[in-house]
N, C-alpha and C. Protein backbone atom coordinates (compact mmCIF):
# COMPACT_ATOMS: atom_id res chain seq x y z
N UNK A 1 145.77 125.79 62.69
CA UNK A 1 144.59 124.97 62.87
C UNK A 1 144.82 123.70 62.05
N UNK A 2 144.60 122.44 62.91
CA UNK A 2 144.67 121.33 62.15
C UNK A 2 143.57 121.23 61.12
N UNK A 3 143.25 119.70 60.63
CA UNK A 3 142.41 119.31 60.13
C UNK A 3 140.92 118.43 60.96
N UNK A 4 141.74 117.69 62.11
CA UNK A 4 140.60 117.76 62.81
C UNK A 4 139.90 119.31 63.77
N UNK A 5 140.42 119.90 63.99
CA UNK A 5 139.85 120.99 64.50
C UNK A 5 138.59 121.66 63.56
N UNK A 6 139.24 121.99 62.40
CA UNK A 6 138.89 122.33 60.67
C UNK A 6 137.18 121.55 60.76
N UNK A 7 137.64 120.23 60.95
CA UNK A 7 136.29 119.58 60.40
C UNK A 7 135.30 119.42 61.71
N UNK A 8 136.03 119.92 63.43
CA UNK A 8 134.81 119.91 63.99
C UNK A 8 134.12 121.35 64.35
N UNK A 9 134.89 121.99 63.96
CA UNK A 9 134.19 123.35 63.52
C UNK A 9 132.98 123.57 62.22
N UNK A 10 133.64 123.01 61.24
CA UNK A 10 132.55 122.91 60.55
C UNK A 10 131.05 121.37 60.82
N UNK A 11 131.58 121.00 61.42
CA UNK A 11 130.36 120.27 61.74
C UNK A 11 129.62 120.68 62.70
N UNK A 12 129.90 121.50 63.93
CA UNK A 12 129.15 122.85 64.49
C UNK A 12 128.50 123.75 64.10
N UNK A 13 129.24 124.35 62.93
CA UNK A 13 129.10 125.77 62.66
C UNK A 13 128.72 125.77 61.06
N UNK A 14 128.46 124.76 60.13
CA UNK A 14 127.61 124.54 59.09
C UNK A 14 129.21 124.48 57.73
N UNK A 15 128.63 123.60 56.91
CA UNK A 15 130.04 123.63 55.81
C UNK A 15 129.47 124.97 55.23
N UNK A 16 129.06 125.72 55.20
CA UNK A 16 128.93 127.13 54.44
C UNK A 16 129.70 127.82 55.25
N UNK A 17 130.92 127.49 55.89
CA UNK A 17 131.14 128.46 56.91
C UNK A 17 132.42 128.74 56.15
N UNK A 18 133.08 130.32 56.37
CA UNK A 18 134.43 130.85 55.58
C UNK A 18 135.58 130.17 56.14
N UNK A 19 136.14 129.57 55.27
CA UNK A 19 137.52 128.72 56.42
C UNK A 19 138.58 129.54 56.31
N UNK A 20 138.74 131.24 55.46
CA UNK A 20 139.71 132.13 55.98
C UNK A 20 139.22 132.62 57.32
N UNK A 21 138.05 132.87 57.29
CA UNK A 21 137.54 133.35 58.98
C UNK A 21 137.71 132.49 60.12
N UNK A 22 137.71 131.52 59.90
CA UNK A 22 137.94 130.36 60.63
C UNK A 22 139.34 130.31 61.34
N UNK A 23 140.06 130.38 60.17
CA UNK A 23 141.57 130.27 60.35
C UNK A 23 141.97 131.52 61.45
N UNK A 24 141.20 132.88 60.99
CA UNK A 24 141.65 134.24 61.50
C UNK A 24 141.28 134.36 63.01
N UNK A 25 140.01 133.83 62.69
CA UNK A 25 139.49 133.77 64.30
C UNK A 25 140.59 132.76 65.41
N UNK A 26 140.39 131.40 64.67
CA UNK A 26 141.73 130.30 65.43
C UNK A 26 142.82 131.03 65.92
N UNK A 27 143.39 131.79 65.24
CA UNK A 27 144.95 132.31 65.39
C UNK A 27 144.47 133.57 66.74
N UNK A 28 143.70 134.56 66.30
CA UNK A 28 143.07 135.38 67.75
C UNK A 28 143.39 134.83 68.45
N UNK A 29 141.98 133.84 68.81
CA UNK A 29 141.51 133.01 69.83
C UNK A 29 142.07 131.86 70.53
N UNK A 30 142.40 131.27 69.48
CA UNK A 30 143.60 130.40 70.45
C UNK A 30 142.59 128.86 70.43
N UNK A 31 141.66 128.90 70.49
CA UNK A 31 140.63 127.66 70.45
C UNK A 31 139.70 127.34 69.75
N UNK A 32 139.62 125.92 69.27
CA UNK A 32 138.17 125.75 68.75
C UNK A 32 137.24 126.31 69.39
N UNK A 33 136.63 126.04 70.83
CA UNK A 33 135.20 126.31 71.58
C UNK A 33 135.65 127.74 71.40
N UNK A 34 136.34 128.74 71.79
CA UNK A 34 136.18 129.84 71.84
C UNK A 34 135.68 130.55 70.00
N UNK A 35 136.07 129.92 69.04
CA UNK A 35 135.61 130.25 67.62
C UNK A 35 134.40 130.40 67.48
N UNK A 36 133.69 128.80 67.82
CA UNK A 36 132.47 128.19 67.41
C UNK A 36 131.76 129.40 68.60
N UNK A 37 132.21 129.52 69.63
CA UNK A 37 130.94 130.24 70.91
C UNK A 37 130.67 131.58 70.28
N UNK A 38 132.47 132.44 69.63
CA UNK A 38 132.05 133.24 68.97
C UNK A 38 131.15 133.92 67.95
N UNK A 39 131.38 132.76 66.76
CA UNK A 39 130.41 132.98 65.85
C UNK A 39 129.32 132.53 65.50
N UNK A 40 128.67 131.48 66.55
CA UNK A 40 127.33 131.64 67.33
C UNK A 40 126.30 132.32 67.88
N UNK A 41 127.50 133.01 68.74
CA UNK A 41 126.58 134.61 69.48
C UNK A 41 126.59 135.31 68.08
N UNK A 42 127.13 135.51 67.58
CA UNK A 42 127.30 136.38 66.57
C UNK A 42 126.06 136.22 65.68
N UNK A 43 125.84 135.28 65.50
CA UNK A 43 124.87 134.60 64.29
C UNK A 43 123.66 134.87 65.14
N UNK A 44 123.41 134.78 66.58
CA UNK A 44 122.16 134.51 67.52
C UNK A 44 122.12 135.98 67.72
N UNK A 45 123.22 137.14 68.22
CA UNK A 45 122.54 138.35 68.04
C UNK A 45 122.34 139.11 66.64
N UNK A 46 122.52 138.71 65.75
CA UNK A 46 121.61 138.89 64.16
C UNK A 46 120.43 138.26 63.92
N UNK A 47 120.18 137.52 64.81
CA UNK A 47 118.56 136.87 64.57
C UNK A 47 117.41 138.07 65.69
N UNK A 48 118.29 137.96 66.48
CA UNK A 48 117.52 138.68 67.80
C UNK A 48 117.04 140.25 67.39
N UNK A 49 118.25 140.87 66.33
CA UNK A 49 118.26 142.14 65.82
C UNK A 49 117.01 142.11 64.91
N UNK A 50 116.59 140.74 64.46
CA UNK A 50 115.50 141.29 63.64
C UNK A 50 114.23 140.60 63.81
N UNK A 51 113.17 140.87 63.46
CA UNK A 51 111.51 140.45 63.76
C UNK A 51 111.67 139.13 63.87
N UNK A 52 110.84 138.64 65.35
CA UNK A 52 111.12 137.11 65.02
C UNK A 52 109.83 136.54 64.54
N UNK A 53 109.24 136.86 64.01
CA UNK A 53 107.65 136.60 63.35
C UNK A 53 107.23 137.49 62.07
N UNK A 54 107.03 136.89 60.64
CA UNK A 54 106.63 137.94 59.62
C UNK A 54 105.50 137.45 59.60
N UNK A 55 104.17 138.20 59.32
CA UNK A 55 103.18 137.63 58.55
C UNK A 55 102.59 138.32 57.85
N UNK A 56 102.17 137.34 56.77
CA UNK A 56 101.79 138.56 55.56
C UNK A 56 99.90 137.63 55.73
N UNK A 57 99.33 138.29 55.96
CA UNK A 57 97.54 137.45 56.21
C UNK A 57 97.61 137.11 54.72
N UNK A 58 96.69 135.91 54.95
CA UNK A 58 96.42 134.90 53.61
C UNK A 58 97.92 134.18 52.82
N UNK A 59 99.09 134.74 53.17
CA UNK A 59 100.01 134.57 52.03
C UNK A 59 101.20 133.60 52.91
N UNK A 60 101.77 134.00 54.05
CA UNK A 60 102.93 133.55 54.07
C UNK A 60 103.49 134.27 55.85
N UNK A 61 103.32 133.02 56.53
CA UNK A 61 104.15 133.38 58.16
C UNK A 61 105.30 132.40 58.48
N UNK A 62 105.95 133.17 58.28
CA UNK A 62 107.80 132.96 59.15
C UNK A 62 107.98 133.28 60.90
N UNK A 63 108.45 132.09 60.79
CA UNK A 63 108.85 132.47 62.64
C UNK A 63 110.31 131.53 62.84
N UNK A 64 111.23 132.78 63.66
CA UNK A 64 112.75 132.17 63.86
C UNK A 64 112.28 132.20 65.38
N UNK A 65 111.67 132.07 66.26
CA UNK A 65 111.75 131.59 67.45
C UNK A 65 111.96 130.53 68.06
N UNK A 66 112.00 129.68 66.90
CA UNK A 66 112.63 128.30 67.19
C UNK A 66 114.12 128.24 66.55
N UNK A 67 114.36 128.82 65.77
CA UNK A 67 115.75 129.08 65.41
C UNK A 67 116.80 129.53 66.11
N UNK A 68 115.84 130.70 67.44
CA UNK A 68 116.34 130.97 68.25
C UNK A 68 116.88 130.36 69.67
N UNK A 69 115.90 129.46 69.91
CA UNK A 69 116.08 128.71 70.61
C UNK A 69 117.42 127.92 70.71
N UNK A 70 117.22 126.77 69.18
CA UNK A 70 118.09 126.12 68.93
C UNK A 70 119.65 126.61 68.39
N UNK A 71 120.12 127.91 68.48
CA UNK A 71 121.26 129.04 69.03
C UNK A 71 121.90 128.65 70.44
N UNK A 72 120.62 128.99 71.18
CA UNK A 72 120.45 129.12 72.38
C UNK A 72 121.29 128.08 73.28
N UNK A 73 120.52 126.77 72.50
CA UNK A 73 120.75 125.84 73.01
C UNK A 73 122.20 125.24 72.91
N UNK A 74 122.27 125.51 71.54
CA UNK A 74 123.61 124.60 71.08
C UNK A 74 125.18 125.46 71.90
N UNK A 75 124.89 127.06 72.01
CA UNK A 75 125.90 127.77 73.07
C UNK A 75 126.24 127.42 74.17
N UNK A 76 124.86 126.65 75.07
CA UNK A 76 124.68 126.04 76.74
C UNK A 76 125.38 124.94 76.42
N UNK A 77 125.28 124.44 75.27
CA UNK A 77 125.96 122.75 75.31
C UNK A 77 127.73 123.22 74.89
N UNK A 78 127.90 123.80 74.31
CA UNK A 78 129.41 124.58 74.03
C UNK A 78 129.90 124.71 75.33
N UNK A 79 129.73 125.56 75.87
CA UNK A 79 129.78 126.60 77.08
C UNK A 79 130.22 124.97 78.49
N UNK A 80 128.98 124.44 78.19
CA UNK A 80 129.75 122.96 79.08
C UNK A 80 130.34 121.96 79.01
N UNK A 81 131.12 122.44 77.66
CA UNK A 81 131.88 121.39 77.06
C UNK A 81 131.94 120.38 76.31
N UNK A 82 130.29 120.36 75.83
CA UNK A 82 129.55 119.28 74.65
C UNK A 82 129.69 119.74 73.64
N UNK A 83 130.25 119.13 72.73
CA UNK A 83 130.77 118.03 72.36
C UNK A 83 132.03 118.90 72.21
N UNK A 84 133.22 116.96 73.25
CA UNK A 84 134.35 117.71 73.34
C UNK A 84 135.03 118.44 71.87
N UNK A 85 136.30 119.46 72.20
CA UNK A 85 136.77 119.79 70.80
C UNK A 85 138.54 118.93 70.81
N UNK A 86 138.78 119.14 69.62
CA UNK A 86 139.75 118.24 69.30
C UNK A 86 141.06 118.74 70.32
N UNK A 87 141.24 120.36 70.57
CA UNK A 87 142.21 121.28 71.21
C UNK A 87 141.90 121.37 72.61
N UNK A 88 140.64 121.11 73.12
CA UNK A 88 140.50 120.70 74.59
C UNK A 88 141.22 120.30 75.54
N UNK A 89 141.45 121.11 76.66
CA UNK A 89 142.74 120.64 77.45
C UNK A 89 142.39 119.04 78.07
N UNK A 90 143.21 118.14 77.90
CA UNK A 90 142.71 116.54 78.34
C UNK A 90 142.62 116.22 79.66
N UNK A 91 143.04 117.16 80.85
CA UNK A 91 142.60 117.45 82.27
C UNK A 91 141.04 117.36 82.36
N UNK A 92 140.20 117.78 81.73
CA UNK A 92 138.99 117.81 81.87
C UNK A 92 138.44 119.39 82.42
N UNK A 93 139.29 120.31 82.66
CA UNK A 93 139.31 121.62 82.98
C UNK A 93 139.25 122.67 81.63
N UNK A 94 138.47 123.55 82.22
CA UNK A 94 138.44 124.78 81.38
C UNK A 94 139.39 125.88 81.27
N UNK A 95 140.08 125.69 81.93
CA UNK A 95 141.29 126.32 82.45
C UNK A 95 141.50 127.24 83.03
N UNK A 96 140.04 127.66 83.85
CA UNK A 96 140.09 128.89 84.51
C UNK A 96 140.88 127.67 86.45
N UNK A 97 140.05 126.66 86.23
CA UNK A 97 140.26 126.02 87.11
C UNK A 97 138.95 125.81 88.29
N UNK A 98 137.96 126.73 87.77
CA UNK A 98 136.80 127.10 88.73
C UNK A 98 135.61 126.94 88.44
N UNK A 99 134.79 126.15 88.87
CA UNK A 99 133.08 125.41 88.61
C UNK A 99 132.23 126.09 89.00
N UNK A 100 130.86 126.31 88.91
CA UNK A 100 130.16 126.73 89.43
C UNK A 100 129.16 125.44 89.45
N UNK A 101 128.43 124.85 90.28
CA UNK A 101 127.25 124.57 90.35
C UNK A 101 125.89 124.84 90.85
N UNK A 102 125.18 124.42 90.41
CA UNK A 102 123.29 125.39 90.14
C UNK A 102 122.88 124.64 91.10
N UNK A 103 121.89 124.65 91.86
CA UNK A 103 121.18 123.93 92.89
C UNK A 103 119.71 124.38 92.67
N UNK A 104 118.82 123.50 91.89
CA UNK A 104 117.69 123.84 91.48
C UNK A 104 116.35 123.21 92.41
N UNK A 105 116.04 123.85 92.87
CA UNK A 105 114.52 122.97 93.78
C UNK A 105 113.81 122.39 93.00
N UNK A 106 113.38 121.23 92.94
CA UNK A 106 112.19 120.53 92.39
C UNK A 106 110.97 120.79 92.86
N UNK A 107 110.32 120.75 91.78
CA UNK A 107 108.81 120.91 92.09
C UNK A 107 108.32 119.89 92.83
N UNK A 108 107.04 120.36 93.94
CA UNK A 108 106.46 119.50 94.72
C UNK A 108 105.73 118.65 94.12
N UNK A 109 105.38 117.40 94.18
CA UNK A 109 103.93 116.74 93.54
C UNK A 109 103.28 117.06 94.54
């Protein structure tokens, strides 16, 4: 793993992040996006595993449902290739070679 790879991983995935895990995962995986998607889900099914609302009446309410979200979100933007990574094949392909596109109806006015 280079150094740009290094630093756009951690600008994804938070500077608190282990850069031996980093490294271990890289060498697996073979890719930045495949690291970062990894230890994303990873991080998003440990939120999901636990209460997404505490409240204690009069004292103190926590809610990760927006935490969750923004998981959520940042995987969909991974997943389509935002924001490119430094190891990205420069074809513009994912390398399966195969697209899918969504065809969504708009609402009527």
């Amino acid at each position: 793993m280079d150094t740009a790879v290094r630093s756009w991983l951690l600008a994804e995935l938070g500077t608190a992040t282990d850069l031996v895990d980093l490294e271990a995962r890289y060498t697996r995986l073979g890719s930045a996006r495949a690291v970062a998607l990894e230890i994303l889900r990873e991080r998003l099914a440990a939120l999901r595993a636990q209460p997404s609302t505490v409240n204690v009446s009069g004292v103190v309410a926590v809610g990760f449902a927006e935490n969750i979200k923004a998981y959520e979100r940042q995987i969909a933007a991974l997943e389509n290739g935002e924001p490119p990574a430094p190891d990205d094949p420069t074809d513009g392909s994912t390398g399966s070679g195969l697209g899918m596109l969504r065809l969504v109806e708009r609402p009527r006015r």
